[in-house]
PDB file of N, CA and C in Angstrom:
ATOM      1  N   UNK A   1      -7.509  11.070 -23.763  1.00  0.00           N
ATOM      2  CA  UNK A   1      -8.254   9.973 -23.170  1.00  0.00           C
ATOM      3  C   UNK A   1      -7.556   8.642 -23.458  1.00  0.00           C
ATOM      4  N   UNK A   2      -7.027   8.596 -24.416  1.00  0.00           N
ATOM      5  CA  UNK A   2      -6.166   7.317 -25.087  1.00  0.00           C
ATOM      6  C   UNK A   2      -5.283   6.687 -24.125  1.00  0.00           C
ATOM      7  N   UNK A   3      -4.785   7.996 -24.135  1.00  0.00           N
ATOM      8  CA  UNK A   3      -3.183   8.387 -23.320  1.00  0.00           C
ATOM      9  C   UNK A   3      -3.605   7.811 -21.836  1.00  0.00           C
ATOM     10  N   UNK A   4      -4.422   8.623 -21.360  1.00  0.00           N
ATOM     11  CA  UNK A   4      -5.029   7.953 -19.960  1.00  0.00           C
ATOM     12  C   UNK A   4      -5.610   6.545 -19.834  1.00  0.00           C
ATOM     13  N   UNK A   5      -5.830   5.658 -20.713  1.00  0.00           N
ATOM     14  CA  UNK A   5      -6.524   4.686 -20.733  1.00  0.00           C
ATOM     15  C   UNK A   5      -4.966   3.414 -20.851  1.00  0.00           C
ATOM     16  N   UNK A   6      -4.019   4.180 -21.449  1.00  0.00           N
ATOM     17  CA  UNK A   6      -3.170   3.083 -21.744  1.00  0.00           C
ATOM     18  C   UNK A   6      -2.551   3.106 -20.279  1.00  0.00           C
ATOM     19  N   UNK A   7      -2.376   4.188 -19.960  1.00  0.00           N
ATOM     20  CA  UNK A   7      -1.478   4.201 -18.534  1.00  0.00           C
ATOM     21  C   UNK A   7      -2.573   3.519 -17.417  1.00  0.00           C
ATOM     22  N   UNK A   8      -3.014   3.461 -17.595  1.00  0.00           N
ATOM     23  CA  UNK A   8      -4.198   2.410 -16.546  1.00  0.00           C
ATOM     24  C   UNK A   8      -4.226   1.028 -17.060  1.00  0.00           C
ATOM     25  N   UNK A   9      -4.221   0.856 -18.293  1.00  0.00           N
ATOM     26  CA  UNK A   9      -3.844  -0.658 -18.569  1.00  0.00           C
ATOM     27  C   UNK A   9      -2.170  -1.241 -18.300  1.00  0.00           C
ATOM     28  N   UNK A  10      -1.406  -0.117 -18.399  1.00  0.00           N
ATOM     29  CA  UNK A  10      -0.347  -0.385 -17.902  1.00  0.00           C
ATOM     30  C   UNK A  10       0.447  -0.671 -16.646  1.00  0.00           C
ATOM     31  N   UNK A  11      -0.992   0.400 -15.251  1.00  0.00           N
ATOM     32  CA  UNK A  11      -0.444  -0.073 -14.086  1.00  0.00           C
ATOM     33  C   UNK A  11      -0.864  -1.178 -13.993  1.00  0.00           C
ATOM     34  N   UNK A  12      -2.151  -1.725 -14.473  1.00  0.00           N
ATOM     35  CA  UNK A  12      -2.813  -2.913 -13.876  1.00  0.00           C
ATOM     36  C   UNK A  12      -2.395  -4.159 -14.647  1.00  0.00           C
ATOM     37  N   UNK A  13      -1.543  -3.789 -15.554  1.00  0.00           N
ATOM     38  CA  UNK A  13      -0.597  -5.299 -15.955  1.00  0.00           C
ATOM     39  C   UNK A  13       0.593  -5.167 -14.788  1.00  0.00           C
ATOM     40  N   UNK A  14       1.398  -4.273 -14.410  1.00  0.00           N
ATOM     41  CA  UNK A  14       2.300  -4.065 -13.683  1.00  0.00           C
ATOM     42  C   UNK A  14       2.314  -4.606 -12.077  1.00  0.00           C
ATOM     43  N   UNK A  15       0.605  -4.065 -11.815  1.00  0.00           N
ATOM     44  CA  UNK A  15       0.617  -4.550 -10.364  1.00  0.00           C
ATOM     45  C   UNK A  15       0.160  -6.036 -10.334  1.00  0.00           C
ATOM     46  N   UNK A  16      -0.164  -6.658 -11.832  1.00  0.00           N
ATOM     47  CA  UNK A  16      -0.678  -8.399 -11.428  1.00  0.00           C
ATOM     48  C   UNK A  16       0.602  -8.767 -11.535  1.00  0.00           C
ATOM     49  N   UNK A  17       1.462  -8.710 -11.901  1.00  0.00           N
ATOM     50  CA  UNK A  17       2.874  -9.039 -12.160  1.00  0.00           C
ATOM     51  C   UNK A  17       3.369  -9.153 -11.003  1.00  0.00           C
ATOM     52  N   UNK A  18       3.210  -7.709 -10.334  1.00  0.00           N
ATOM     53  CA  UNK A  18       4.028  -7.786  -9.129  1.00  0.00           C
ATOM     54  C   UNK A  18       3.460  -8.205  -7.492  1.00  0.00           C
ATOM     55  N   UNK A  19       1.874  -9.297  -7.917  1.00  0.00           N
ATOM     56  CA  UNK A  19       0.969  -9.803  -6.900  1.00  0.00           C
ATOM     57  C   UNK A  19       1.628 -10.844  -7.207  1.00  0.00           C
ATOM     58  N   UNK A  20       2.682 -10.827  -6.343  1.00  0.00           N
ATOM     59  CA  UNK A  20       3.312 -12.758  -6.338  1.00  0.00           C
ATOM     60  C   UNK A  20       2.528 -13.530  -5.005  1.00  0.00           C
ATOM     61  N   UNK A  21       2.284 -12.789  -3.920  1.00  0.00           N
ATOM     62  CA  UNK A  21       2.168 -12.620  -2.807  1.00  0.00           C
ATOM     63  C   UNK A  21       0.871 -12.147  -1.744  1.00  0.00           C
ATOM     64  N   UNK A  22      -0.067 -12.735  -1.347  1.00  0.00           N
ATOM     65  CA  UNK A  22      -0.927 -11.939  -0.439  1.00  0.00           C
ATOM     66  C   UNK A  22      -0.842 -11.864   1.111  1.00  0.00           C
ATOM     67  N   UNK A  23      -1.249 -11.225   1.865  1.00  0.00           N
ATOM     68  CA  UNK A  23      -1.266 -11.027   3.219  1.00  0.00           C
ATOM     69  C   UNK A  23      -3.001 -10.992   3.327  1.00  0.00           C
ATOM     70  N   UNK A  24      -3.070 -10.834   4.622  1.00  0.00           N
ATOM     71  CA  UNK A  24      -4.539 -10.502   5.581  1.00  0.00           C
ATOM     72  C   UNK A  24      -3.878  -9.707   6.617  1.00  0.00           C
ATOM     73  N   UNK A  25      -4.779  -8.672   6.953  1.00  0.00           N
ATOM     74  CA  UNK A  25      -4.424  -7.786   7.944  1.00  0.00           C
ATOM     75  C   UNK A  25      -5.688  -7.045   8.301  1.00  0.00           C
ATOM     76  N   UNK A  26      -5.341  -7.435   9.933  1.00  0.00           N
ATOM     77  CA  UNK A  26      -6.414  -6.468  10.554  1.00  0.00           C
ATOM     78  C   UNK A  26      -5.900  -5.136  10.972  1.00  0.00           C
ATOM     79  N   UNK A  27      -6.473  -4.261  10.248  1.00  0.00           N
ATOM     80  CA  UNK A  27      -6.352  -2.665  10.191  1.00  0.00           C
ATOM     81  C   UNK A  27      -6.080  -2.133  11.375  1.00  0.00           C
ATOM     82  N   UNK A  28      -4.311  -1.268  11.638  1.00  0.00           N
ATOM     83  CA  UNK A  28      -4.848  -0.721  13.243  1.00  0.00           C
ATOM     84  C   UNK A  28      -4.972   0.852  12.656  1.00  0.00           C
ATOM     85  N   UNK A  29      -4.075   0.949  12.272  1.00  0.00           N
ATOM     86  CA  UNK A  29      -3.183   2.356  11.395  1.00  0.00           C
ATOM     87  C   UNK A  29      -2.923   2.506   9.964  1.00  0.00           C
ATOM     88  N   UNK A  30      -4.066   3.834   9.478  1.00  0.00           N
ATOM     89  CA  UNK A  30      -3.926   4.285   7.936  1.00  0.00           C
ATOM     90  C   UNK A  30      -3.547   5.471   8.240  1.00  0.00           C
ATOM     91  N   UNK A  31      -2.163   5.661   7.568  1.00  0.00           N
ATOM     92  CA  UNK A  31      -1.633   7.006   7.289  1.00  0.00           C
ATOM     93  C   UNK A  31      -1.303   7.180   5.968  1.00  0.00           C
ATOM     94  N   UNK A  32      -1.473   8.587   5.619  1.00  0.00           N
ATOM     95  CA  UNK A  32      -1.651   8.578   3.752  1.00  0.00           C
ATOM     96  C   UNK A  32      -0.309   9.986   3.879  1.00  0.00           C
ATOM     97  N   UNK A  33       0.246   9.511   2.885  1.00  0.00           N
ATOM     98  CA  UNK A  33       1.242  11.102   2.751  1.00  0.00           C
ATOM     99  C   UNK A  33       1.709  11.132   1.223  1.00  0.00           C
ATOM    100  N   UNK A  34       2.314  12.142   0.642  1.00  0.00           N
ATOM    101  CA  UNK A  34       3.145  12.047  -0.554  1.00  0.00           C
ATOM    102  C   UNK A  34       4.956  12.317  -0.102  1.00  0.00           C
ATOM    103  N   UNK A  35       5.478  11.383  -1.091  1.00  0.00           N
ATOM    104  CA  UNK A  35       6.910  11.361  -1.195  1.00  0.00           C
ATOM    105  C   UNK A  35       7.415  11.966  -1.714  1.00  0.00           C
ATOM    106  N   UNK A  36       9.012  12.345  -1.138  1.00  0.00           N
ATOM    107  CA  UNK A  36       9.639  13.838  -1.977  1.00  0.00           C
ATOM    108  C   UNK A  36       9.938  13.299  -3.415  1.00  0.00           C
ATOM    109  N   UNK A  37       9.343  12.177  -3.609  1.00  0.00           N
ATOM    110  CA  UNK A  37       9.082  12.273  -4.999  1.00  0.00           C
ATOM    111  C   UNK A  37       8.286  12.412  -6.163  1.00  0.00           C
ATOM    112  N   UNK A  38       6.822  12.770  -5.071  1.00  0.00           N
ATOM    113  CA  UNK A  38       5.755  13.441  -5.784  1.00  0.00           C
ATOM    114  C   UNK A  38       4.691  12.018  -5.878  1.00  0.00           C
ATOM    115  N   UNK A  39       5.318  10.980  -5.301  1.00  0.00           N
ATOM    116  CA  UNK A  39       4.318   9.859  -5.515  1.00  0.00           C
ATOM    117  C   UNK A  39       3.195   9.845  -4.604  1.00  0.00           C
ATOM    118  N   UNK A  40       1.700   9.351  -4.392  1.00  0.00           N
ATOM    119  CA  UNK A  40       1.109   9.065  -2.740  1.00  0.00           C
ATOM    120  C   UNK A  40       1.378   7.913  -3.111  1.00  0.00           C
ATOM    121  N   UNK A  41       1.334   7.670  -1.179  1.00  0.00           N
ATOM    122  CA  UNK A  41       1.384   6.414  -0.613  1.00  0.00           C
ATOM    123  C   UNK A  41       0.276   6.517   0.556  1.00  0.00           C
ATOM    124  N   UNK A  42      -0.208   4.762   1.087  1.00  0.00           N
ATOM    125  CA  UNK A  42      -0.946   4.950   1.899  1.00  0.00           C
ATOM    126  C   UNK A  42       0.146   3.940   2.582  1.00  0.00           C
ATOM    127  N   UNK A  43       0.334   4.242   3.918  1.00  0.00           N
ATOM    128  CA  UNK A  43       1.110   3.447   4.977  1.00  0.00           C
ATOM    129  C   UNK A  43       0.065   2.735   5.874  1.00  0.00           C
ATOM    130  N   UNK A  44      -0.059   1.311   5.753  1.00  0.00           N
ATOM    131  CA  UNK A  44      -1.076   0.513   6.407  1.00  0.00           C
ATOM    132  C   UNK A  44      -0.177  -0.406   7.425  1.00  0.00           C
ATOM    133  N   UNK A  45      -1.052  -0.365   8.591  1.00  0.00           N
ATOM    134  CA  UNK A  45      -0.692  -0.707  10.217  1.00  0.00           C
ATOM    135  C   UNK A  45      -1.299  -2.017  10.548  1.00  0.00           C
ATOM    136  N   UNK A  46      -1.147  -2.855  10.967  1.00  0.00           N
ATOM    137  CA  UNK A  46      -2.062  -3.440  11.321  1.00  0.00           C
ATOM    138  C   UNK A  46      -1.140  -5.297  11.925  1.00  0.00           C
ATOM    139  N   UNK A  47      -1.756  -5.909  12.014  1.00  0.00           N
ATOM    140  CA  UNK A  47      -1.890  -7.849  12.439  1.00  0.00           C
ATOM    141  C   UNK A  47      -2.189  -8.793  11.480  1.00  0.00           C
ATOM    142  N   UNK A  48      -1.554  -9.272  11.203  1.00  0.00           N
ATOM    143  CA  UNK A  48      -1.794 -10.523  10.196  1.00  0.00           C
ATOM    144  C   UNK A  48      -2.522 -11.676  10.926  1.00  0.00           C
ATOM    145  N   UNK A  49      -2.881 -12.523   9.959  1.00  0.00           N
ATOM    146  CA  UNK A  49      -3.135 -13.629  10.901  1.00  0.00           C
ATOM    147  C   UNK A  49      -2.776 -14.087  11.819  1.00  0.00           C
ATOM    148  N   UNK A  50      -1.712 -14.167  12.017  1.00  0.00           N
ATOM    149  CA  UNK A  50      -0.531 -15.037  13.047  1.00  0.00           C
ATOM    150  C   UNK A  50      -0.784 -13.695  14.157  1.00  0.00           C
ATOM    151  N   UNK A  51      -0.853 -12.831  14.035  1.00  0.00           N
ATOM    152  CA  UNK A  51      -1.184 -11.821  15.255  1.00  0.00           C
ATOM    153  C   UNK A  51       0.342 -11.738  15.496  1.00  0.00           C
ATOM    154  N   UNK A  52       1.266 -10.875  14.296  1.00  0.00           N
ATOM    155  CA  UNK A  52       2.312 -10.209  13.745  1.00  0.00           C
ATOM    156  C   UNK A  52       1.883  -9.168  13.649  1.00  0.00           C
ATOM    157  N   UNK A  53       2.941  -8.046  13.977  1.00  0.00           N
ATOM    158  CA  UNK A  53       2.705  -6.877  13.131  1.00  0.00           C
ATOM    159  C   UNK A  53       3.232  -6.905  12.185  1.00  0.00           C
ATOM    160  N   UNK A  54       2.703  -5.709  10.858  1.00  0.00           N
ATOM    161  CA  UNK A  54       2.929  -6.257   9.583  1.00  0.00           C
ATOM    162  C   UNK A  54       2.637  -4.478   8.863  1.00  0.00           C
ATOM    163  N   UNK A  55       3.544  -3.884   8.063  1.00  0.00           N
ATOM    164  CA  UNK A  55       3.576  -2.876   7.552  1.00  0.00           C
ATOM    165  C   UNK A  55       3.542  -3.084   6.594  1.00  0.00           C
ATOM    166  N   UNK A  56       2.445  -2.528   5.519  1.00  0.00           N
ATOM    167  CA  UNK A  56       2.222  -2.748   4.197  1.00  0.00           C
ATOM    168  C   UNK A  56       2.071  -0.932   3.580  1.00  0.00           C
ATOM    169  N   UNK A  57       2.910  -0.847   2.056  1.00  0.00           N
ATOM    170  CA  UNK A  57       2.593   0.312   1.692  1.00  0.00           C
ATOM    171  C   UNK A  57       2.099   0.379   0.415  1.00  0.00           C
ATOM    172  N   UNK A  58       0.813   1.111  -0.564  1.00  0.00           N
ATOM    173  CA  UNK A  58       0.148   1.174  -1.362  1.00  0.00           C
ATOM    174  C   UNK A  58       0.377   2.453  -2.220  1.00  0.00           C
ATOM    175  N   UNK A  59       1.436   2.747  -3.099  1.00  0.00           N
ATOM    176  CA  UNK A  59       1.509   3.415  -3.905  1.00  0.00           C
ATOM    177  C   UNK A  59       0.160   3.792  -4.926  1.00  0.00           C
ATOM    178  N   UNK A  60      -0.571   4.848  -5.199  1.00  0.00           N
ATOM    179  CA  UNK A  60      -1.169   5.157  -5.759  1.00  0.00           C
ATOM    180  C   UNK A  60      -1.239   5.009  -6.972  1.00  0.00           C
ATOM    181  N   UNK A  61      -1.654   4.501  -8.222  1.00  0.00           N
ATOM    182  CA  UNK A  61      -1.555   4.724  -9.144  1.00  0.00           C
ATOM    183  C   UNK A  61      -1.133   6.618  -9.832  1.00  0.00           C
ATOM    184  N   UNK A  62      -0.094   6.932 -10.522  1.00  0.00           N
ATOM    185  CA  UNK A  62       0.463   8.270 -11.099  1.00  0.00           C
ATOM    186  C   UNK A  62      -0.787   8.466 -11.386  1.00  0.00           C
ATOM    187  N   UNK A  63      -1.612   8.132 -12.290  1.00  0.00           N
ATOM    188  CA  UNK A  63      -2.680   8.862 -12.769  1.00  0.00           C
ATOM    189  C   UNK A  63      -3.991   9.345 -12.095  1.00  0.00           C
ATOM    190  N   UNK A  64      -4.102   8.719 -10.858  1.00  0.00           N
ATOM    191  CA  UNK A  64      -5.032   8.955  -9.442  1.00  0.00           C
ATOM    192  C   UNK A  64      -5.568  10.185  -9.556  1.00  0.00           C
ATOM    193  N   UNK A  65      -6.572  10.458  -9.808  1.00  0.00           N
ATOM    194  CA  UNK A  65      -7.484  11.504  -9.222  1.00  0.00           C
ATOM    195  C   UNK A  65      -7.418  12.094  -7.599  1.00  0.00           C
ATOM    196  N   UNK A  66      -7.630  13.138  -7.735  1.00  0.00           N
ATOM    197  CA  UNK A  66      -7.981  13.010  -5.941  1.00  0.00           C
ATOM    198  C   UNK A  66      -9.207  13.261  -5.853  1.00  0.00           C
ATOM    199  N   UNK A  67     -10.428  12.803  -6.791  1.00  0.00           N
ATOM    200  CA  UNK A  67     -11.207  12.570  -6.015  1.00  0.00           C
ATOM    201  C   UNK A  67     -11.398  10.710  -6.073  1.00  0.00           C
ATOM    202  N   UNK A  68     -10.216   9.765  -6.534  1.00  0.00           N
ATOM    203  CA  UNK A  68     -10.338   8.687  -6.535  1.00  0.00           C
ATOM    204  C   UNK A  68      -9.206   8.184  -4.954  1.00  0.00           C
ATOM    205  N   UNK A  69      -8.272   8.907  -5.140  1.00  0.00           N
ATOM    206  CA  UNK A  69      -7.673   8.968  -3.803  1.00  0.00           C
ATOM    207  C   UNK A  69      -8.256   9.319  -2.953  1.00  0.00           C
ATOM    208  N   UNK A  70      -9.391  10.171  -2.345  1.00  0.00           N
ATOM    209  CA  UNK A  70     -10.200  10.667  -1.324  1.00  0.00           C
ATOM    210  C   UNK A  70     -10.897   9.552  -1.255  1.00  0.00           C
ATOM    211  N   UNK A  71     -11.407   8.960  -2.527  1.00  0.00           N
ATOM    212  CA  UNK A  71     -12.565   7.766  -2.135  1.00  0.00           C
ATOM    213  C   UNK A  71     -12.203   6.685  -1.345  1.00  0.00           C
ATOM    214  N   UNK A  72     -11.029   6.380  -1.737  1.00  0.00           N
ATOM    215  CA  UNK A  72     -10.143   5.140  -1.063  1.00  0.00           C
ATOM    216  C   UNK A  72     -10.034   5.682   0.056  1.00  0.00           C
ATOM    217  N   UNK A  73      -9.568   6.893   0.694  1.00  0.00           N
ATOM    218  CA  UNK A  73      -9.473   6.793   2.004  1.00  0.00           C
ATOM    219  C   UNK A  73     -10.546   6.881   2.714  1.00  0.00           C
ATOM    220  N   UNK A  74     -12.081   7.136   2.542  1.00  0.00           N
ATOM    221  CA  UNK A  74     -13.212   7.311   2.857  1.00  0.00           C
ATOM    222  C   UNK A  74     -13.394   5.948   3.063  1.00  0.00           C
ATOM    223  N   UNK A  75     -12.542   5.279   2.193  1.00  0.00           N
ATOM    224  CA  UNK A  75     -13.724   3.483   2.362  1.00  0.00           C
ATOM    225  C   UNK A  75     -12.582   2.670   2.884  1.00  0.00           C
ATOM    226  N   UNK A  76     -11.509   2.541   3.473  1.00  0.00           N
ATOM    227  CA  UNK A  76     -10.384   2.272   3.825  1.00  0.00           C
ATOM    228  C   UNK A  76     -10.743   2.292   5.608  1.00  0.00           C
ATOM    229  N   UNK A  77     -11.486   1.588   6.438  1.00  0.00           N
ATOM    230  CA  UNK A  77     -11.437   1.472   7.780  1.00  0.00           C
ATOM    231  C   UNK A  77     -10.695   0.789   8.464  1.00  0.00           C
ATOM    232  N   UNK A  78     -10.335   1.659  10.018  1.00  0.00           N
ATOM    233  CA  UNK A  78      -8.904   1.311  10.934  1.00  0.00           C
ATOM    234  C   UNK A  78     -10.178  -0.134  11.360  1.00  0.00           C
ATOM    235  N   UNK A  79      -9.812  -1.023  12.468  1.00  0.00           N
ATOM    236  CA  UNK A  79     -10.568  -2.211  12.534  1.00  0.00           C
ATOM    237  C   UNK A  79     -11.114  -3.518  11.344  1.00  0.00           C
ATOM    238  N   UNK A  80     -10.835  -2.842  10.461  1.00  0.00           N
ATOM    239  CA  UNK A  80     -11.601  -3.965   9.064  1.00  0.00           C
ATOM    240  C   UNK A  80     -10.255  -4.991   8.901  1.00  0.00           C
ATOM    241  N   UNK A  81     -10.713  -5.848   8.297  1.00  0.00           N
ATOM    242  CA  UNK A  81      -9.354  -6.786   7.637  1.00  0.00           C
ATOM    243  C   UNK A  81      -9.432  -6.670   6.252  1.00  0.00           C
ATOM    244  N   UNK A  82      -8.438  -6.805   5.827  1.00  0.00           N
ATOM    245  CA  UNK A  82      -8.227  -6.846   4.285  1.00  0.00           C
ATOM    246  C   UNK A  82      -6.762  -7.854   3.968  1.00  0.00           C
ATOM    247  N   UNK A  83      -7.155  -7.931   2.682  1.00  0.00           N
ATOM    248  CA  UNK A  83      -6.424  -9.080   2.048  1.00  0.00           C
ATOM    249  C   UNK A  83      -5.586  -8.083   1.072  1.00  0.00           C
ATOM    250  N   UNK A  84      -4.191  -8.128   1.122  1.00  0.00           N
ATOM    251  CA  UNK A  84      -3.089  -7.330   0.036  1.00  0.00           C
ATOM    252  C   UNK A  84      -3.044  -8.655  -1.014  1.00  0.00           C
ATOM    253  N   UNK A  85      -2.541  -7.921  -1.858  1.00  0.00           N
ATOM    254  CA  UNK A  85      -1.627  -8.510  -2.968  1.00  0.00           C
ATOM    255  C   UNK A  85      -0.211  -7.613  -3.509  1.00  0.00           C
ATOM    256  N   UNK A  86       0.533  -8.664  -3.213  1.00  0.00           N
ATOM    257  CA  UNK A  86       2.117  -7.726  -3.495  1.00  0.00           C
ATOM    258  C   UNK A  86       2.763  -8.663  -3.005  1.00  0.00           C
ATOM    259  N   UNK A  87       3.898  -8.215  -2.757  1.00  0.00           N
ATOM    260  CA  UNK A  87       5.419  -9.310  -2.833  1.00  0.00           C
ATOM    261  C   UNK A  87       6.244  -8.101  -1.210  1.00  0.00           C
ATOM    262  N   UNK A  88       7.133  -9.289  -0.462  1.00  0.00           N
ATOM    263  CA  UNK A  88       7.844  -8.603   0.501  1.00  0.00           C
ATOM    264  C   UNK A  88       8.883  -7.740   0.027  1.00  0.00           C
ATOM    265  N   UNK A  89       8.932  -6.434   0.526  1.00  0.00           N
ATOM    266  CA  UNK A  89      10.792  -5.622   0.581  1.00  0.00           C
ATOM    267  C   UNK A  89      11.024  -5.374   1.311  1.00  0.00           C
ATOM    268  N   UNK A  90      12.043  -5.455   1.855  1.00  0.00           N
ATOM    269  CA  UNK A  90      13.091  -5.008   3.078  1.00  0.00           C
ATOM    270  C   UNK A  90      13.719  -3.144   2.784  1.00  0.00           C
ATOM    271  N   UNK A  91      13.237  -2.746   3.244  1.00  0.00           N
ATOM    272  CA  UNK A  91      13.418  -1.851   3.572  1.00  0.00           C
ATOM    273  C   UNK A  91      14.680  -1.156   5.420  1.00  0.00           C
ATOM    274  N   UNK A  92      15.461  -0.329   4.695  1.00  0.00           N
ATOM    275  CA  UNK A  92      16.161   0.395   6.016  1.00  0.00           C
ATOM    276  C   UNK A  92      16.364   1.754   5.853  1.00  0.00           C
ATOM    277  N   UNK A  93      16.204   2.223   7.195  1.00  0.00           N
ATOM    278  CA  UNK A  93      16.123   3.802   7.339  1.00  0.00           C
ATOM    279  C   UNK A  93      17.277   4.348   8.493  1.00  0.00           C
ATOM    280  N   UNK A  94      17.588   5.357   8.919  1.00  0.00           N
ATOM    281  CA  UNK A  94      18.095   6.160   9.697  1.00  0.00           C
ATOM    282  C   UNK A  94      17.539   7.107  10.162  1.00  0.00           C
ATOM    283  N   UNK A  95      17.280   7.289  11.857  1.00  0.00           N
ATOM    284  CA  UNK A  95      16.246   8.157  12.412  1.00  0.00           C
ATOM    285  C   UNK A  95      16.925   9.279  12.809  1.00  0.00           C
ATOM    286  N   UNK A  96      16.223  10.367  13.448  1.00  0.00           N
ATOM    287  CA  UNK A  96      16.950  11.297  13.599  1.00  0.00           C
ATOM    288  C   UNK A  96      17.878  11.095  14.707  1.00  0.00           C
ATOM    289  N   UNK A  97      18.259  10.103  15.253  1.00  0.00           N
ATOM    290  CA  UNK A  97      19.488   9.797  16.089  1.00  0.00           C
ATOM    291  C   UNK A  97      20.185   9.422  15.852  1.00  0.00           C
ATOM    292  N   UNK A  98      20.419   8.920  14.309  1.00  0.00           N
ATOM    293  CA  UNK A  98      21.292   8.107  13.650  1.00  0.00           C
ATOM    294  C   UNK A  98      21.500   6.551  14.109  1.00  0.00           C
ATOM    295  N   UNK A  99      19.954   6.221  14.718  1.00  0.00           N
ATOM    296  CA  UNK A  99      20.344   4.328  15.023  1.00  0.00           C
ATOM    297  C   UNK A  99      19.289   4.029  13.525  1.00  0.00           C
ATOM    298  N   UNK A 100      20.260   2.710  12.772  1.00  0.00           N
ATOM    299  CA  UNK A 100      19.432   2.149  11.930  1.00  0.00           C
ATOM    300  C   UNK A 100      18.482   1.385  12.166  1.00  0.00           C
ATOM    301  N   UNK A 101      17.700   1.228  11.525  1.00  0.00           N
ATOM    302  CA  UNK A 101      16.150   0.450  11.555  1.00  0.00           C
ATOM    303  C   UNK A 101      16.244  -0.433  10.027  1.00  0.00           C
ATOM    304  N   UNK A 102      15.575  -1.807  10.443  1.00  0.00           N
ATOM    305  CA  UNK A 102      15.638  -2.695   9.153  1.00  0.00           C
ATOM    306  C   UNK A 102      14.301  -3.129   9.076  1.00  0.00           C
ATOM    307  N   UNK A 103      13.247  -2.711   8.402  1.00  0.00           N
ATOM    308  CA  UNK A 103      11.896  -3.722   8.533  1.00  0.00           C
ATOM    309  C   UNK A 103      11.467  -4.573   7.152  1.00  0.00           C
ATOM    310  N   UNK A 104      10.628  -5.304   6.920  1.00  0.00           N
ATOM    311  CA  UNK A 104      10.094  -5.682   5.960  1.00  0.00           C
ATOM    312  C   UNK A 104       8.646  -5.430   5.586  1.00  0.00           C
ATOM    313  N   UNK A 105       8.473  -4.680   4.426  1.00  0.00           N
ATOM    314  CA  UNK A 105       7.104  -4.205   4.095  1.00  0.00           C
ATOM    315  C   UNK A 105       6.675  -4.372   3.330  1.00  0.00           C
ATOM    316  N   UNK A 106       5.143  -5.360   3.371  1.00  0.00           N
ATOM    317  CA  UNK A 106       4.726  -5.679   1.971  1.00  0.00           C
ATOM    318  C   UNK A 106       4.280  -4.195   1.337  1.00  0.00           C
ATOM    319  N   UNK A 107       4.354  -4.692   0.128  1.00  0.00           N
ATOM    320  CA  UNK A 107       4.418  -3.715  -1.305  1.00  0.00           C
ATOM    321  C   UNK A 107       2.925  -4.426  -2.165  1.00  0.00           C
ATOM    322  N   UNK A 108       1.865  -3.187  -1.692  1.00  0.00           N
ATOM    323  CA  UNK A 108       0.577  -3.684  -1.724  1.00  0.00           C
ATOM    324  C   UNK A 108       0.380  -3.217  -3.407  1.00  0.00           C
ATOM    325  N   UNK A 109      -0.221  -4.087  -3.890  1.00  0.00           N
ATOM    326  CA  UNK A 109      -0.444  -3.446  -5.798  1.00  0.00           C
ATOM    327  C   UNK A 109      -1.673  -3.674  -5.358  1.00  0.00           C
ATOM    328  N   UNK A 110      -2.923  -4.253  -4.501  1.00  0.00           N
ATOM    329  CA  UNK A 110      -4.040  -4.342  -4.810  1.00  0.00           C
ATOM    330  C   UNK A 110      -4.661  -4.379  -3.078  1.00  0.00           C
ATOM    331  N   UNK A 111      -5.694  -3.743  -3.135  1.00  0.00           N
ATOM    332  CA  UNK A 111      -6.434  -3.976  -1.385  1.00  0.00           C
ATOM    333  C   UNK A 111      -7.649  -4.080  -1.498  1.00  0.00           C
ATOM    334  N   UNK A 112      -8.347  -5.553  -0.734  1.00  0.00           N
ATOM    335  CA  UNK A 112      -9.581  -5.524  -0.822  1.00  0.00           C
ATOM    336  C   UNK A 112     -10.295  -5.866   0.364  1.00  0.00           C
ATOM    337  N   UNK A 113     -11.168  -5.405   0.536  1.00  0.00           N
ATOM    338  CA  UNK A 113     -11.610  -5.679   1.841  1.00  0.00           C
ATOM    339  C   UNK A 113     -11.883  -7.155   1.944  1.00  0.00           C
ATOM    340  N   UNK A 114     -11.806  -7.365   3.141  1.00  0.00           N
ATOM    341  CA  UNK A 114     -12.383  -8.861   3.871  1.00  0.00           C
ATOM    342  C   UNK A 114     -14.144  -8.874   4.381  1.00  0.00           C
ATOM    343  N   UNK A 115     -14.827  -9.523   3.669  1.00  0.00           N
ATOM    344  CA  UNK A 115     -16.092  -9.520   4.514  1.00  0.00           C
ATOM    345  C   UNK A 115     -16.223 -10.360   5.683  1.00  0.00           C
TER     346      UNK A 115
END
């Protein structure tokens, strides 16, 4: 229990650290998957204020339950707005045609809804 309690005080010093940054986004697209590195992520779709599109991704905390991960996606609605906290990365990929892609995606440490 110790053990579990420090690693939760540890993400949540980690992710205020790394809230340099917030966005607003109106929700179009939640897609949730795990990485071949065993991490989840939730991939969030959506419009910023400026009526941008805007790709934001939410690494799970390692220690996540799934029934704390199920909850989040239960209360996580496409249409809602929410406010991130995180900082921009640039991110690039290669598709299966081999043309590169360059985007920038906020790197969400915190999501809260907008009333």
């Amino acid at each position: 229990a110790a053990r579990i309690q420090a690693a939760q005080e540890q993400d949540a010093r980690r992710r205020r650290e790394r809230s340099t940054k917030t966005v607003e986004i109106l929700l179009t697209e939640l897609t949730a998957r795990t990485t071949l590195g065993g991490d989840r992520i939730l991939n969030l779709y959506g419009k910023n204020d400026k009526g941008q599109d805007t790709r934001a991704v939410y690494f799970y905390p390692p220690h996540a339950s799934e029934d704390v991960i199920n909850s989040v996606l239960r209360q996580i609605k496409e249409g809602a707005r929410y406010r991130l906290a995180g900082d921009w990365k640039p991110r690039e990929w290669k598709d299966g045609k081999g043309q590169t892609h360059k985007v920038f995606e906020f790197m969400a440490q915190t999501i809260g809804a907008i009333e």
